[in-house]
ModelCIF file with pLDDT and N, C-alpha, C, O atoms, coordinates in Angstrom:
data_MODEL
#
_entry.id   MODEL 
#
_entity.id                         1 
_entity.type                       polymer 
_entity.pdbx_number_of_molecules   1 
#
_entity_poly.entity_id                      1 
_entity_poly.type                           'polypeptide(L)' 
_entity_poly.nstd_linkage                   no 
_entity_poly.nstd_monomer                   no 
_entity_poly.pdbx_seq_one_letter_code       
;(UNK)(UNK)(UNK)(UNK)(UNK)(UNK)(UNK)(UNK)(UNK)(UNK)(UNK)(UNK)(UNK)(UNK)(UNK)(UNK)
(UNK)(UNK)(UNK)(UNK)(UNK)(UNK)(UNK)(UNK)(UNK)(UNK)(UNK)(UNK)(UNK)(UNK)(UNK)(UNK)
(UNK)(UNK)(UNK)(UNK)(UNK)(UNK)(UNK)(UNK)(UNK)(UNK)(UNK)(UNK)(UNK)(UNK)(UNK)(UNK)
;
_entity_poly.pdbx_seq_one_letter_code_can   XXXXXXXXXXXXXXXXXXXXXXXXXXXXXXXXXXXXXXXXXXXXXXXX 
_entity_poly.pdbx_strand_id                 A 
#
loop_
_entity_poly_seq.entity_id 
_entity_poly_seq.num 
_entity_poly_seq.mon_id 
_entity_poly_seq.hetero 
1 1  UNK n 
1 2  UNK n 
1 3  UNK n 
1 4  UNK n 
1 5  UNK n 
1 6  UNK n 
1 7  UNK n 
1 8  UNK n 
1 9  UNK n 
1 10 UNK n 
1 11 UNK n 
1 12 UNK n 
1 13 UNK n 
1 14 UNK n 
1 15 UNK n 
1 16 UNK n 
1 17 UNK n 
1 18 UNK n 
1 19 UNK n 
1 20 UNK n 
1 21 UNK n 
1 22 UNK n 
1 23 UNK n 
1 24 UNK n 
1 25 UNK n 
1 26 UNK n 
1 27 UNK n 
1 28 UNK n 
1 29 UNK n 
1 30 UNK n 
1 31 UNK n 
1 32 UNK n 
1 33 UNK n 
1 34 UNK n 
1 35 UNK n 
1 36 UNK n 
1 37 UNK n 
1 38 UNK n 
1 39 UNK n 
1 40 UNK n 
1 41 UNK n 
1 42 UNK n 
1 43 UNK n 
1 44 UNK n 
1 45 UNK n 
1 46 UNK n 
1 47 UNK n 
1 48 UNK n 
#
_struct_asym.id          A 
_struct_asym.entity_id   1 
#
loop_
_ma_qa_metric.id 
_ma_qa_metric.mode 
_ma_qa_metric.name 
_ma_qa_metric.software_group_id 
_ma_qa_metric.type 
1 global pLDDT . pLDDT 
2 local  pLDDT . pLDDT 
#
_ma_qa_metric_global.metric_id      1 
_ma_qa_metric_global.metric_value   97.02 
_ma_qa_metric_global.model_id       1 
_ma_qa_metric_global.ordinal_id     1 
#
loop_
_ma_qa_metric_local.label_asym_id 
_ma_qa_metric_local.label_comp_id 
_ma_qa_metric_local.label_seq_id 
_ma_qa_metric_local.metric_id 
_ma_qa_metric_local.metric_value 
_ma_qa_metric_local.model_id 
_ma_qa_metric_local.ordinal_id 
A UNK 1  2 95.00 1 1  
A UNK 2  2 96.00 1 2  
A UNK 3  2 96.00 1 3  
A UNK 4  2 95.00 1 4  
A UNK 5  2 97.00 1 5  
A UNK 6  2 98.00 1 6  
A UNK 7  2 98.00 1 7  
A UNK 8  2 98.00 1 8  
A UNK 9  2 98.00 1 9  
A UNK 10 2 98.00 1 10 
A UNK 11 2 98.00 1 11 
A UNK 12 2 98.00 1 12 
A UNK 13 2 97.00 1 13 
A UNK 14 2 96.00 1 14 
A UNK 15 2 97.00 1 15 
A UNK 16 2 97.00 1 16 
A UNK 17 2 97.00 1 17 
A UNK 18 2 97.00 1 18 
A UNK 19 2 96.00 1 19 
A UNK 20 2 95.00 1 20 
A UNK 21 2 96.00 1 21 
A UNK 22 2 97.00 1 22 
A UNK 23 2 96.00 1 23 
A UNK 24 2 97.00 1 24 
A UNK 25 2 97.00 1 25 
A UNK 26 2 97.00 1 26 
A UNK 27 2 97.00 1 27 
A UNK 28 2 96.00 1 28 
A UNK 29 2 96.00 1 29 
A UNK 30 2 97.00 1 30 
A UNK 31 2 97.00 1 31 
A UNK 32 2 96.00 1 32 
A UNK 33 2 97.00 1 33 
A UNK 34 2 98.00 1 34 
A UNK 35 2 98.00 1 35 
A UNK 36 2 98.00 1 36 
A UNK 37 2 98.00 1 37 
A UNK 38 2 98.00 1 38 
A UNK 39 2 98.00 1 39 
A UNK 40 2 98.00 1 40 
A UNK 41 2 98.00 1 41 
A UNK 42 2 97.00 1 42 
A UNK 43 2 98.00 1 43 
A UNK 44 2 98.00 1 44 
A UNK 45 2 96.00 1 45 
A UNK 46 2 97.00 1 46 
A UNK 47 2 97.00 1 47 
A UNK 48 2 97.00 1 48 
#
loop_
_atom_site.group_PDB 
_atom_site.id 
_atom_site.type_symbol 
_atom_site.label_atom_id 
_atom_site.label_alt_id 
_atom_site.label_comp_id 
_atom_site.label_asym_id 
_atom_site.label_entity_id 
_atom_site.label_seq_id 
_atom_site.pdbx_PDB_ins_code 
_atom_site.Cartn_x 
_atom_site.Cartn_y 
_atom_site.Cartn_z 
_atom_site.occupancy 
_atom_site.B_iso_or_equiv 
_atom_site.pdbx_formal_charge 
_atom_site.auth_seq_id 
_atom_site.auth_comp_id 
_atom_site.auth_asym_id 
_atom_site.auth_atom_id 
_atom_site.pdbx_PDB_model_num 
ATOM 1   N N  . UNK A 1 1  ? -8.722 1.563  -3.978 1.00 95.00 ? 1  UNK A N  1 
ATOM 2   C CA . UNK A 1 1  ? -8.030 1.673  -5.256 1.00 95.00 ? 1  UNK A CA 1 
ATOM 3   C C  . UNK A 1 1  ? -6.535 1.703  -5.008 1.00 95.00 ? 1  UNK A C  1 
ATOM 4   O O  . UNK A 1 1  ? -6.079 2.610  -4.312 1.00 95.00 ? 1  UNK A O  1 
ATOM 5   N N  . UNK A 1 2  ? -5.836 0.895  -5.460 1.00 96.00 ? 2  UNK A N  1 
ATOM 6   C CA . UNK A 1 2  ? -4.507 0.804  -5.589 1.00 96.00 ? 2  UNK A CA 1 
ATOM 7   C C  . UNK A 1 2  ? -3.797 1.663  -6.505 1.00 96.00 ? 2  UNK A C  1 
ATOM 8   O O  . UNK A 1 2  ? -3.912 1.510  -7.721 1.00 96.00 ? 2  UNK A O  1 
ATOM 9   N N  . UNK A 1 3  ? -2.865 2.811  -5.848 1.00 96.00 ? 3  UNK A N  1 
ATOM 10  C CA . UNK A 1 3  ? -2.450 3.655  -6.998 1.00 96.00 ? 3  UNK A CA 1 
ATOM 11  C C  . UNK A 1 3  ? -0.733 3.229  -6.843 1.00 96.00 ? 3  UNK A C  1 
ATOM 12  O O  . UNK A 1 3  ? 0.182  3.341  -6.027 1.00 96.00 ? 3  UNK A O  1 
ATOM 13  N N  . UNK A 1 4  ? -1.043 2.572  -8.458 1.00 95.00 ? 4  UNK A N  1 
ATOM 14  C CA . UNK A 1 4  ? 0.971  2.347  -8.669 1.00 95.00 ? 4  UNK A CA 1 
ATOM 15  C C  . UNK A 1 4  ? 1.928  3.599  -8.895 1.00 95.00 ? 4  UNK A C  1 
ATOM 16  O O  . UNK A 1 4  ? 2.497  3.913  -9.941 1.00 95.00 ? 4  UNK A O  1 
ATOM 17  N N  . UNK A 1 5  ? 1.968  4.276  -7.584 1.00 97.00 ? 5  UNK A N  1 
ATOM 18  C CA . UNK A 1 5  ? 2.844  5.550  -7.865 1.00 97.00 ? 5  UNK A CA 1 
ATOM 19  C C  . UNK A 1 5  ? 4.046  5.154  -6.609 1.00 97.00 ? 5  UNK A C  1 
ATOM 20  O O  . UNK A 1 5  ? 3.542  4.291  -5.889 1.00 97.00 ? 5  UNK A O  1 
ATOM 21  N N  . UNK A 1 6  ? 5.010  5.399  -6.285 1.00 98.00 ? 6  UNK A N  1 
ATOM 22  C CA . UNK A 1 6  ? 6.187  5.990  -5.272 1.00 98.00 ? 6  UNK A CA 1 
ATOM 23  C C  . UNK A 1 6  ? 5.609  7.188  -4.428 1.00 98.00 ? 6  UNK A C  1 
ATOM 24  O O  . UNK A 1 6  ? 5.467  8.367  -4.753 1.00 98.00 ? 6  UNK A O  1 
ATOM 25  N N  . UNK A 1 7  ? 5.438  6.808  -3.736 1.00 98.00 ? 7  UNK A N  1 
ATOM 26  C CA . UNK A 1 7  ? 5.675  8.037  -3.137 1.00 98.00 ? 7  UNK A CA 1 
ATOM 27  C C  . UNK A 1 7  ? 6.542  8.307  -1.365 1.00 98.00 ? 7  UNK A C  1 
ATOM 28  O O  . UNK A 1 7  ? 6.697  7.330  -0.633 1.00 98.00 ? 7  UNK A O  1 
ATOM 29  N N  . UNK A 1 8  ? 6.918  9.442  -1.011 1.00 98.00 ? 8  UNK A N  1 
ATOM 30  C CA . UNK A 1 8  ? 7.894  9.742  -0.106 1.00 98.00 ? 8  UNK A CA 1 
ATOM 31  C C  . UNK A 1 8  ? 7.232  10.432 1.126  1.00 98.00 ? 8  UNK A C  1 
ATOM 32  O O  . UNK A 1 8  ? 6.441  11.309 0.778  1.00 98.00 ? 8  UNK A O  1 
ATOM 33  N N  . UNK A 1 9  ? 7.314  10.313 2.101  1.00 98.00 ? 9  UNK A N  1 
ATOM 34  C CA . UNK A 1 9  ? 7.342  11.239 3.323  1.00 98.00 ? 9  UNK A CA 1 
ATOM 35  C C  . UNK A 1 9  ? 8.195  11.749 3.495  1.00 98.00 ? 9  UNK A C  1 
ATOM 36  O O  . UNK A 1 9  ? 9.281  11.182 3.613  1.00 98.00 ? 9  UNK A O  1 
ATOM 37  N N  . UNK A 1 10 ? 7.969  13.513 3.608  1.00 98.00 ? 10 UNK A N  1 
ATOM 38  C CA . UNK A 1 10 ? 9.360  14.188 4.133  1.00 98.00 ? 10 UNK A CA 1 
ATOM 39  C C  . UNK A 1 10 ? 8.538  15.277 5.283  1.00 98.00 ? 10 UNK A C  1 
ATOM 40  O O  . UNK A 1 10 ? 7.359  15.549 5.512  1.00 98.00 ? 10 UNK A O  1 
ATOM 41  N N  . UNK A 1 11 ? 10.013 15.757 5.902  1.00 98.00 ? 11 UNK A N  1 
ATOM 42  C CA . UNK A 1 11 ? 9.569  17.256 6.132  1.00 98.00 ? 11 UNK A CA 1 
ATOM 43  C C  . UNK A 1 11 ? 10.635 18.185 5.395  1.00 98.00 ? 11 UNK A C  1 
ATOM 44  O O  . UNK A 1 11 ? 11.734 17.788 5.009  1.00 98.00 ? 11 UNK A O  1 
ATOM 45  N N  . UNK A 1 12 ? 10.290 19.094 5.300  1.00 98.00 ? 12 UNK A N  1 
ATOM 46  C CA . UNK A 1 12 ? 10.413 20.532 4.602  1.00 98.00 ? 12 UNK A CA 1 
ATOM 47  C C  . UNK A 1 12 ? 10.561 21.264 5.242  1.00 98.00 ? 12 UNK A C  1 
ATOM 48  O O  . UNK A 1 12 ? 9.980  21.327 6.326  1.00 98.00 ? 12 UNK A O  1 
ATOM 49  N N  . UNK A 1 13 ? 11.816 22.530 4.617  1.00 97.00 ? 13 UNK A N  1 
ATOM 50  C CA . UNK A 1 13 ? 11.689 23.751 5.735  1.00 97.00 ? 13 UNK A CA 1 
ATOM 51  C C  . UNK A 1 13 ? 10.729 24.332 5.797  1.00 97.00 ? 13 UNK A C  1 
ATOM 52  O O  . UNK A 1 13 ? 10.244 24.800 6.827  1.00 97.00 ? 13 UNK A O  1 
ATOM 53  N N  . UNK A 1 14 ? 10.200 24.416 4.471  1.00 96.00 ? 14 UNK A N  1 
ATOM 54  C CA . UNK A 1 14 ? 9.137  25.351 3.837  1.00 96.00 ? 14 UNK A CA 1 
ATOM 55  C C  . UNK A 1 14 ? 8.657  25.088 2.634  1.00 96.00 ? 14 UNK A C  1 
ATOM 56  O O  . UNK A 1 14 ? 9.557  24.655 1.914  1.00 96.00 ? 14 UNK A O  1 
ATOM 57  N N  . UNK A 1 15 ? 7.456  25.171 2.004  1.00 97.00 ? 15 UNK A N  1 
ATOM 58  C CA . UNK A 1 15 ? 6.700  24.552 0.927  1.00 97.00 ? 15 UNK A CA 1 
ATOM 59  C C  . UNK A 1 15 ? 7.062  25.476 0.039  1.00 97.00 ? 15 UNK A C  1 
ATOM 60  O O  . UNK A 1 15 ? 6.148  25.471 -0.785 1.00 97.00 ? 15 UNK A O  1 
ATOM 61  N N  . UNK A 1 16 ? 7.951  26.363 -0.320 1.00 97.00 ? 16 UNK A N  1 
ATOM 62  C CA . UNK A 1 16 ? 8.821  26.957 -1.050 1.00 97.00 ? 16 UNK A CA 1 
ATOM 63  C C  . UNK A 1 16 ? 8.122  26.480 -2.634 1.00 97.00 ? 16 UNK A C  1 
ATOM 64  O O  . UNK A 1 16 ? 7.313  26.934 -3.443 1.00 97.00 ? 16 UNK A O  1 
ATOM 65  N N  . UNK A 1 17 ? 9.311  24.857 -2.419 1.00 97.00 ? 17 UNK A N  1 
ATOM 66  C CA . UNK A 1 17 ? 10.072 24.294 -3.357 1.00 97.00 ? 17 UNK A CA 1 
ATOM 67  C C  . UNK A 1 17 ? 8.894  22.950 -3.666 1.00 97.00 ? 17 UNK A C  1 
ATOM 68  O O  . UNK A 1 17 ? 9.203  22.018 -4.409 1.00 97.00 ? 17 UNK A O  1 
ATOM 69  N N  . UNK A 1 18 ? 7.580  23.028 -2.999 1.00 97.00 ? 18 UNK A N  1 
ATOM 70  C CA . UNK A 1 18 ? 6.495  21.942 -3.343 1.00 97.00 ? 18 UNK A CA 1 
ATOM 71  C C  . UNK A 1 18 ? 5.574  22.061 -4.695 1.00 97.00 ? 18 UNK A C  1 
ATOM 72  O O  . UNK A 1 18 ? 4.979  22.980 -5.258 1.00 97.00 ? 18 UNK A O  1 
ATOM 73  N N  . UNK A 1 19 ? 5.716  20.999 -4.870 1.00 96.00 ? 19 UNK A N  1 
ATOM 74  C CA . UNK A 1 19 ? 4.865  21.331 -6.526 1.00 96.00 ? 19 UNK A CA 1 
ATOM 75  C C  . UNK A 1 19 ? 3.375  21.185 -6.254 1.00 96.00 ? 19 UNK A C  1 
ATOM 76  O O  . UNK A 1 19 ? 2.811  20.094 -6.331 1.00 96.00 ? 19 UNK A O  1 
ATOM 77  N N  . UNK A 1 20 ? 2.884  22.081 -6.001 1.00 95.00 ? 20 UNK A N  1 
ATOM 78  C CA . UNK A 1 20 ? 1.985  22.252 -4.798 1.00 95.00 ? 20 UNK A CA 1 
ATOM 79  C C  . UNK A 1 20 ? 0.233  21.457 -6.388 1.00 95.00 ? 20 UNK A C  1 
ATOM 80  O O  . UNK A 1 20 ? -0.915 21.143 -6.077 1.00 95.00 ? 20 UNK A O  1 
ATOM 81  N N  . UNK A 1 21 ? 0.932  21.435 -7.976 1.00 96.00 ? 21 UNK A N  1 
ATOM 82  C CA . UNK A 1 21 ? 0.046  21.196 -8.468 1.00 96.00 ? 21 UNK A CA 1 
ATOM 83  C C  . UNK A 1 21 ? -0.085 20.009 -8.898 1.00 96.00 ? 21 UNK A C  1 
ATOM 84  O O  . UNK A 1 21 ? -0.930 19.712 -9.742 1.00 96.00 ? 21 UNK A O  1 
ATOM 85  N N  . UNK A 1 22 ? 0.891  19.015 -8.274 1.00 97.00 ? 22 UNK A N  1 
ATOM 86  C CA . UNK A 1 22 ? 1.219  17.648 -8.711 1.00 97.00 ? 22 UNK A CA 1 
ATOM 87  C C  . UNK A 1 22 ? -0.175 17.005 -8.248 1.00 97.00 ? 22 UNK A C  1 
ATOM 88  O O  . UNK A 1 22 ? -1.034 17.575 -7.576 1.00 97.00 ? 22 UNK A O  1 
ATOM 89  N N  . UNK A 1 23 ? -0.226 15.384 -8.870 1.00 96.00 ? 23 UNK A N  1 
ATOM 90  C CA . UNK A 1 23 ? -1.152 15.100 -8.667 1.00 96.00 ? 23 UNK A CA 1 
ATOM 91  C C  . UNK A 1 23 ? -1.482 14.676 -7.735 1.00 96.00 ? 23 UNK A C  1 
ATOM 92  O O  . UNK A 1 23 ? -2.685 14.768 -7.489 1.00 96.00 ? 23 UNK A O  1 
ATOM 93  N N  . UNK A 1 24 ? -0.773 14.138 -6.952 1.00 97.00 ? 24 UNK A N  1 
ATOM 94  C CA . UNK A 1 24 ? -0.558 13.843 -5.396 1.00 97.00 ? 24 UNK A CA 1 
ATOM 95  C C  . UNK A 1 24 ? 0.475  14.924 -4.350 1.00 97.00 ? 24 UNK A C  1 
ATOM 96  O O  . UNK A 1 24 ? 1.693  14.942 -4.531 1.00 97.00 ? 24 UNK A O  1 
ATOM 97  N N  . UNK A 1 25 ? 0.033  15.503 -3.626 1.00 97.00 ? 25 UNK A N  1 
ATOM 98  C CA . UNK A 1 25 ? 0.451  16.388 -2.759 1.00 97.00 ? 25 UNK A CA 1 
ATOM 99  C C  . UNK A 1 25 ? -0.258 16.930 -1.455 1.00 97.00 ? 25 UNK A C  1 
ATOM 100 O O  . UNK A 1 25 ? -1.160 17.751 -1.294 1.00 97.00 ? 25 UNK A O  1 
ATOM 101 N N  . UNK A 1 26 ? 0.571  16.077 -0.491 1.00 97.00 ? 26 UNK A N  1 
ATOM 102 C CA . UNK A 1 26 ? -0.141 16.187 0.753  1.00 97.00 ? 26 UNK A CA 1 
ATOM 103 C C  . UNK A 1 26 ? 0.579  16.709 1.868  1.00 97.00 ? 26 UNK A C  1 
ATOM 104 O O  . UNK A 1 26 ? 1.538  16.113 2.358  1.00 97.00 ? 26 UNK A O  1 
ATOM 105 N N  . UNK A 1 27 ? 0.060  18.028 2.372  1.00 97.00 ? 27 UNK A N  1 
ATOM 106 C CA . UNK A 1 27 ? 0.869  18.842 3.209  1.00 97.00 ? 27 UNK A CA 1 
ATOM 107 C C  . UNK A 1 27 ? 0.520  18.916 4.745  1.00 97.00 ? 27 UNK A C  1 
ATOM 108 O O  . UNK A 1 27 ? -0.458 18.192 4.927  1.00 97.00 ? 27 UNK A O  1 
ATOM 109 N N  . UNK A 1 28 ? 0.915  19.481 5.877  1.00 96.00 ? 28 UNK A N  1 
ATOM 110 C CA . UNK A 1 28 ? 0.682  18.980 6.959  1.00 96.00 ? 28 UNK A CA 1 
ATOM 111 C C  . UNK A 1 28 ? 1.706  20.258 7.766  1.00 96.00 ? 28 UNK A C  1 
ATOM 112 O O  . UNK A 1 28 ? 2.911  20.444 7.592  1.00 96.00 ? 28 UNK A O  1 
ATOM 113 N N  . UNK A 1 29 ? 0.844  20.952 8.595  1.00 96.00 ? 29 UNK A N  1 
ATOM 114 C CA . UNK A 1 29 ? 1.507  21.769 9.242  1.00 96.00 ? 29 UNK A CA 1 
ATOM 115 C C  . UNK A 1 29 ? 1.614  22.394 10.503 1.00 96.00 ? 29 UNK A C  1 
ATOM 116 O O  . UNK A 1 29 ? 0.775  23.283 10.649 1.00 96.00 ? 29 UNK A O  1 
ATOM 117 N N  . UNK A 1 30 ? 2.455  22.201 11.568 1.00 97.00 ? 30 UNK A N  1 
ATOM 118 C CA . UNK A 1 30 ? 2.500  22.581 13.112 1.00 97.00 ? 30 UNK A CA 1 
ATOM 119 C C  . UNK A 1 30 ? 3.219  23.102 13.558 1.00 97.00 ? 30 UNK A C  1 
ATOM 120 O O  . UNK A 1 30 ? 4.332  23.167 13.036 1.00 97.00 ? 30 UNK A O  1 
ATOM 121 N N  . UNK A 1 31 ? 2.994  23.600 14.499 1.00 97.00 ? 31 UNK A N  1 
ATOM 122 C CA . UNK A 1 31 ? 4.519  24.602 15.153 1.00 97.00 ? 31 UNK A CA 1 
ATOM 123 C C  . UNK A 1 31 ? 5.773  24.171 15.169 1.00 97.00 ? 31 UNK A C  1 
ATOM 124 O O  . UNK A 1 31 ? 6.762  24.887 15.323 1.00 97.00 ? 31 UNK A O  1 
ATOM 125 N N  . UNK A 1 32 ? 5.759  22.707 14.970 1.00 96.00 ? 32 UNK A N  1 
ATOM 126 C CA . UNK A 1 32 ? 7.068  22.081 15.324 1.00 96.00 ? 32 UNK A CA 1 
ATOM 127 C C  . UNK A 1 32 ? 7.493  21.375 13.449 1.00 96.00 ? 32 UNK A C  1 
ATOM 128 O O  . UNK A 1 32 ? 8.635  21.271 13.002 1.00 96.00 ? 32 UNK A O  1 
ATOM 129 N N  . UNK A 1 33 ? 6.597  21.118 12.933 1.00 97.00 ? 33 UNK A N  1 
ATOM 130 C CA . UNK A 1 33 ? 7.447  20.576 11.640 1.00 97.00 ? 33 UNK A CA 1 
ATOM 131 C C  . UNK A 1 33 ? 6.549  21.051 10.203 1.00 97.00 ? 33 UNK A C  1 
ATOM 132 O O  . UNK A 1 33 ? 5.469  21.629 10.322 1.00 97.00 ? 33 UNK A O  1 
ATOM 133 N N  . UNK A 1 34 ? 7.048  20.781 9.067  1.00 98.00 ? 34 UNK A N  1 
ATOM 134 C CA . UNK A 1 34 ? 6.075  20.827 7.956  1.00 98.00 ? 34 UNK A CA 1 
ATOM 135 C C  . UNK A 1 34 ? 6.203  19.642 7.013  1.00 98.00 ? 34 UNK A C  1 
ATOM 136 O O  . UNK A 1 34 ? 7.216  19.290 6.408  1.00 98.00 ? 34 UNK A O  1 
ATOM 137 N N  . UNK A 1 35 ? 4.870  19.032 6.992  1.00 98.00 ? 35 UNK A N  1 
ATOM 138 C CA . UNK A 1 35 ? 5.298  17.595 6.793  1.00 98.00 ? 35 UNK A CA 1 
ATOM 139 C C  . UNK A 1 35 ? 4.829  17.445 5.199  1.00 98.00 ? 35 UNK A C  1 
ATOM 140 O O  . UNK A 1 35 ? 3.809  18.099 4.983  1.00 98.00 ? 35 UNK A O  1 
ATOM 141 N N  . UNK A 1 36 ? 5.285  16.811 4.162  1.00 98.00 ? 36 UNK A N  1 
ATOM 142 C CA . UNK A 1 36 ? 4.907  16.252 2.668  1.00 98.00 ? 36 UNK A CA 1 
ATOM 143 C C  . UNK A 1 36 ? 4.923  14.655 2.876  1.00 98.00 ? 36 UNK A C  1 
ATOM 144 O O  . UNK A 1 36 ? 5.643  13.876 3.500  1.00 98.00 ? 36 UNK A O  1 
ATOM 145 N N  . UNK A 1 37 ? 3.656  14.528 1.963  1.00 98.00 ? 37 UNK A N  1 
ATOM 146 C CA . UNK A 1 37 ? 3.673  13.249 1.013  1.00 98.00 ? 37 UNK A CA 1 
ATOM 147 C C  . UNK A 1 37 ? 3.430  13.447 -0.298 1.00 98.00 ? 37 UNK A C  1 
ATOM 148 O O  . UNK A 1 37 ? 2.279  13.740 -0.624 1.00 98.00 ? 37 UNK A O  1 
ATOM 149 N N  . UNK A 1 38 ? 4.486  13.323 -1.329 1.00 98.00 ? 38 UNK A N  1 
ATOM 150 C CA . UNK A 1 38 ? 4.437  13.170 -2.345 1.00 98.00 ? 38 UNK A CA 1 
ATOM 151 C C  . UNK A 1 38 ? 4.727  12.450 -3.148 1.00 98.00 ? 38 UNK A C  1 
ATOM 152 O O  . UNK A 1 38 ? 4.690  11.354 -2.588 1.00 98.00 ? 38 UNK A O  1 
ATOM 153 N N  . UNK A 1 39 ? 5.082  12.275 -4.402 1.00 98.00 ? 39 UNK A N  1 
ATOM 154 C CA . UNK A 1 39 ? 5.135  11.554 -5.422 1.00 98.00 ? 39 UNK A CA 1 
ATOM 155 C C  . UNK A 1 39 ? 6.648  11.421 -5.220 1.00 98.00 ? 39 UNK A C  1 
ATOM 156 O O  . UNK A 1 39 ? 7.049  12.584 -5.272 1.00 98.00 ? 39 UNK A O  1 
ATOM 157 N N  . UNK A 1 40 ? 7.794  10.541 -4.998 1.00 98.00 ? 40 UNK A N  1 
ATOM 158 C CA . UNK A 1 40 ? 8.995  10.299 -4.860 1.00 98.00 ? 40 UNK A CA 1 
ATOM 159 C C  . UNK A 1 40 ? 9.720  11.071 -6.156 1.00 98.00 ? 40 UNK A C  1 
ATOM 160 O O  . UNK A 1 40 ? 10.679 11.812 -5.942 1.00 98.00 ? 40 UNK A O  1 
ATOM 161 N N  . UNK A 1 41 ? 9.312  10.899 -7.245 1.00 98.00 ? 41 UNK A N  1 
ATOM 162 C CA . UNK A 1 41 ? 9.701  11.856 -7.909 1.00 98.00 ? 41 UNK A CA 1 
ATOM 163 C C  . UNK A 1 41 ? 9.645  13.019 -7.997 1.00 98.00 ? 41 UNK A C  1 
ATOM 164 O O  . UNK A 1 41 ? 10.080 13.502 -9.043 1.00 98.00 ? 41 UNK A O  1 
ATOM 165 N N  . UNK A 1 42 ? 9.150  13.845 -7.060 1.00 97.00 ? 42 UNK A N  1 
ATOM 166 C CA . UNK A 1 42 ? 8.890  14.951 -6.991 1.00 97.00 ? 42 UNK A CA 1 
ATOM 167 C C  . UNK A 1 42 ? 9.221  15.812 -5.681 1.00 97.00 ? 42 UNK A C  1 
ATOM 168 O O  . UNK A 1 42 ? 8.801  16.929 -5.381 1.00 97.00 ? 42 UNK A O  1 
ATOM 169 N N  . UNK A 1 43 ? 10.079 14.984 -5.004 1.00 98.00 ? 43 UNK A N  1 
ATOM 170 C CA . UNK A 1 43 ? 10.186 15.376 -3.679 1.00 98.00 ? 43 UNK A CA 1 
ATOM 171 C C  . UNK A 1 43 ? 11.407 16.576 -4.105 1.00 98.00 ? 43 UNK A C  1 
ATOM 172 O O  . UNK A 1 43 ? 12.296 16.445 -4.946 1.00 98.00 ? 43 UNK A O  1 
ATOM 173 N N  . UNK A 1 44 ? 11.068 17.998 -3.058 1.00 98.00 ? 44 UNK A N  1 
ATOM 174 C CA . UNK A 1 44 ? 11.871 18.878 -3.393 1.00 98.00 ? 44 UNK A CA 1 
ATOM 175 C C  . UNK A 1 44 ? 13.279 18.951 -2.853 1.00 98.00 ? 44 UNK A C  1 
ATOM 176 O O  . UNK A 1 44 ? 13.405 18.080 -1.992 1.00 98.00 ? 44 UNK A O  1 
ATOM 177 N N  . UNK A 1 45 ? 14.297 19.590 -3.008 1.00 96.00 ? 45 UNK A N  1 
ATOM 178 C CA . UNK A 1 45 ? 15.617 19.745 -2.722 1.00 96.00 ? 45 UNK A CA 1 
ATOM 179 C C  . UNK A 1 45 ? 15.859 20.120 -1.561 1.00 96.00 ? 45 UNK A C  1 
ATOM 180 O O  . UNK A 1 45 ? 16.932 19.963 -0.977 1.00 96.00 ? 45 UNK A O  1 
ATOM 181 N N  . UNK A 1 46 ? 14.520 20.839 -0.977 1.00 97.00 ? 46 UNK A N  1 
ATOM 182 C CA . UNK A 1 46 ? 14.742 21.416 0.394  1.00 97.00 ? 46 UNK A CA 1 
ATOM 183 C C  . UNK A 1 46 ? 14.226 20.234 1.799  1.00 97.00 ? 46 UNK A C  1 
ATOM 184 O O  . UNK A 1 46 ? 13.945 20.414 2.984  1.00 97.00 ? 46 UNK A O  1 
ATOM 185 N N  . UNK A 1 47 ? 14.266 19.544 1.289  1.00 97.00 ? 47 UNK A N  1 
ATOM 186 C CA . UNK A 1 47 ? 13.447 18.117 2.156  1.00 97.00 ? 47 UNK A CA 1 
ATOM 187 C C  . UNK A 1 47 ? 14.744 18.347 3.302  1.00 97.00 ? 47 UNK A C  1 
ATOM 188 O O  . UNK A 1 47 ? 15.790 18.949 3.062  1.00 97.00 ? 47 UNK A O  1 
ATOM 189 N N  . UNK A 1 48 ? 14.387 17.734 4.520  1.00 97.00 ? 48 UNK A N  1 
ATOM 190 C CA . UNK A 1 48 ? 15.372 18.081 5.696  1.00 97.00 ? 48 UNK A CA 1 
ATOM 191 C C  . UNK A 1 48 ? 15.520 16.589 6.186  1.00 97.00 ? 48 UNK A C  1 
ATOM 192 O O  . UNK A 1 48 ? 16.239 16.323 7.149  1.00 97.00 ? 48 UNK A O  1 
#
């Protein structure tokens, strides 16, 4: 299924600032980074 959305890879300091209820939100986490995929519109302020 092809979904016509934007979306962004980031990392984050911290999922603080993640809209953790969006409809797409994909988090990812290791000693060394904290990773998002989300909706480009929705990417938070704290993205690094």
């Amino acid at each position: 299924q092809r979904i016509k959305r934007d979306f962004s890879v980031c990392k984050v300091t911290d999922y603080s600032k993640v809209n953790l209820e969006s409809e797409y939100c994909f988090v990812g986490k290791t000693d060394e980074e904290n990773s998002l995929v989300c909706l480009t519109a929705e990417a938070p302020d704290n993205t690094t």
